[in-house]
Protein backbone atom coordinates (compact mmCIF):
# COMPACT_ATOMS: atom_id res chain seq x y z
CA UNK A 1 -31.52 9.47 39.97
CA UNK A 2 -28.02 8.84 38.48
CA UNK A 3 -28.24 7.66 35.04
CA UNK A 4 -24.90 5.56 35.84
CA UNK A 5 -26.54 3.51 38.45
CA UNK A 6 -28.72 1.30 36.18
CA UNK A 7 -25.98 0.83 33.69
CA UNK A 8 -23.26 -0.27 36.15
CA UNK A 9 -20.90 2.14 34.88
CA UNK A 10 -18.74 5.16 36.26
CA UNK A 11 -20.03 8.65 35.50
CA UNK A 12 -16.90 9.53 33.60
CA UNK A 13 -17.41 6.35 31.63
CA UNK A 14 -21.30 7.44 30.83
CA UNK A 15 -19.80 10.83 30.21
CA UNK A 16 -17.41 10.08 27.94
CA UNK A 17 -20.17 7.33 26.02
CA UNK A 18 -22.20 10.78 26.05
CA UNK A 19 -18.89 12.92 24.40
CA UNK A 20 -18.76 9.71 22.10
CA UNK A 21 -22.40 10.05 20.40
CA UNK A 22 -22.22 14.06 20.44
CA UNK A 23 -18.81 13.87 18.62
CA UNK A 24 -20.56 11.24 16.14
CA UNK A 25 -23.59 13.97 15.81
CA UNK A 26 -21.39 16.49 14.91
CA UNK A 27 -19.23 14.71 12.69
CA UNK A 28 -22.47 13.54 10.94
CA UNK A 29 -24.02 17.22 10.47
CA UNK A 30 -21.12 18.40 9.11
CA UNK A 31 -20.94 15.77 6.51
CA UNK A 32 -24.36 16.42 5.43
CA UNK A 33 -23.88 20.48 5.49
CA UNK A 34 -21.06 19.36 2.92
CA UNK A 35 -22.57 17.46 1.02
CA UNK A 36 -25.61 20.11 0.63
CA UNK A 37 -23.04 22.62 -0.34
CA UNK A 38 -21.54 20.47 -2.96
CA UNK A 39 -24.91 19.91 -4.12
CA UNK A 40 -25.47 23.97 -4.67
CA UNK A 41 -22.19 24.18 -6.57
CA UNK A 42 -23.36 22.08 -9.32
CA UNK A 43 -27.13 22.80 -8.88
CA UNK A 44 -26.17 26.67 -9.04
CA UNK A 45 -22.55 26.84 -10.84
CA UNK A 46 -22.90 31.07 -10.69
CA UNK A 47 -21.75 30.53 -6.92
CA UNK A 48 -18.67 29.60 -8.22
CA UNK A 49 -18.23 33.55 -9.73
CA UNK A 50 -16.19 34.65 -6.75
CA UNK A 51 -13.54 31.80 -7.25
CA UNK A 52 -13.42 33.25 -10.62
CA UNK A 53 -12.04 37.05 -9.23
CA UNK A 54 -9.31 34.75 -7.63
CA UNK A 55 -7.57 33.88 -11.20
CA UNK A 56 -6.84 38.09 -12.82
CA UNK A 57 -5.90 36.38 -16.32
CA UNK A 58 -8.57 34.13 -17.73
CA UNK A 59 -5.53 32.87 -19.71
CA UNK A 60 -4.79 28.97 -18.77
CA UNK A 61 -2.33 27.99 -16.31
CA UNK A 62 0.97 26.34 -18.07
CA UNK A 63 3.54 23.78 -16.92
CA UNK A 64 7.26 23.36 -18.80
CA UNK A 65 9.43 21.32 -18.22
CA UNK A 66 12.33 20.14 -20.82
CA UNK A 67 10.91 18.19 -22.47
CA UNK A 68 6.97 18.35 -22.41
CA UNK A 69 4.62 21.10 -21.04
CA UNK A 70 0.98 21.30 -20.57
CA UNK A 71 -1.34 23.57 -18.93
CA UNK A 72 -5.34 23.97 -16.87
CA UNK A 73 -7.95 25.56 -18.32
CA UNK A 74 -8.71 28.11 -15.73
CA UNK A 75 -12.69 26.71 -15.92
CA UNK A 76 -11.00 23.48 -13.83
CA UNK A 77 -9.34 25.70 -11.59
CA UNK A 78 -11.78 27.27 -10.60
CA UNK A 79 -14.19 24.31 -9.55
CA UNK A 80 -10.76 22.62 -7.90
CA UNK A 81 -10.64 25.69 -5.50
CA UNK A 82 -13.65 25.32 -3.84
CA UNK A 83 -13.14 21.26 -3.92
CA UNK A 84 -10.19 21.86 -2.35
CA UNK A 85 -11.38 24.38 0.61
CA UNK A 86 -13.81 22.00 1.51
CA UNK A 87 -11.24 19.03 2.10
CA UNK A 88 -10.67 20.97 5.30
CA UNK A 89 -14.50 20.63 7.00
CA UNK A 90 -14.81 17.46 5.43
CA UNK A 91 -11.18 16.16 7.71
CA UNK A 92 -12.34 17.98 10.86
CA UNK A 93 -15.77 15.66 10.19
CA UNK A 94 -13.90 13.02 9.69
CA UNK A 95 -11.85 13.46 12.75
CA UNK A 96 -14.81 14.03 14.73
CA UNK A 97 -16.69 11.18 13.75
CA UNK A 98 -13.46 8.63 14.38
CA UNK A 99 -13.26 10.39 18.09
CA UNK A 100 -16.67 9.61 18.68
CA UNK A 101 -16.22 5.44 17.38
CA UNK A 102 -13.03 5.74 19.37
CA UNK A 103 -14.86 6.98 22.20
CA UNK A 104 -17.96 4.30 22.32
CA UNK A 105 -15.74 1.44 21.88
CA UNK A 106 -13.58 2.00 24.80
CA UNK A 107 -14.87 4.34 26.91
CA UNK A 108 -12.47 3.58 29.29
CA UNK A 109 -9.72 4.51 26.96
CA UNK A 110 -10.72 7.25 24.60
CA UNK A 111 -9.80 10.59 25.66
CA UNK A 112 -6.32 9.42 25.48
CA UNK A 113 -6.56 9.52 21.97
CA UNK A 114 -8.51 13.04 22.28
CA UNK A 115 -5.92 14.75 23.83
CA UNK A 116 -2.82 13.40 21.52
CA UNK A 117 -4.06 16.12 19.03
């Protein structure tokens, strides 16, 4: 039985309707694996000990300029590293999720927009 035939729709439309919700899946796993890793960085801040052998001098980092100058504690730095490496997962999850809406609201027009990236 063809699973197109009661829905009155093209098997590349159900396909891509099928690429739509997987995309959405995906998208949606990936924002909960963040947010569970998040979680463990303030539940467990000793994780964070390896972003520490990134910065050699414990010593703050400093701005000049002419006039004024201030500078990071190297504690902030070190939880801004991590925040920062997981702005990448948290785009591609992002992306993924937006490709999937894109995808179930015009089936018929979505993998145009796939295959622009």
């Amino acid at each position: 039985m063809n699973l197109a035939e009661g829905f009155n729709i093209s098997p590349l439309e159900l396909f891509k309707v099928l690429l739509g919700f997987t995309l959405i899946f995906m998208g949606l796993v990936i924002s909960v694996l963040l947010l569970y890793q998040v979680y463990q960085f303030f539940l467990a801040p000793q994780q964070l000990a390896a972003f520490r052998q990134l910065m050699p001098v414990p010593a703050p980092i400093s701005f000049r300029n002419e006039q004024t100058s201030f500078s990071i504690p190297t504690e902030i730095v070190i939880y801004i590293i991590p925040l920062l490496l997981l702005q990448i997962p948290i785009r591609i999850a992002s992306m993924l999720i937006g490709l999937g809406i894109t995808l179930l609201q015009r089936p018929g027009e979505g993998l145009k927009e796939v295959t622009k990236l």
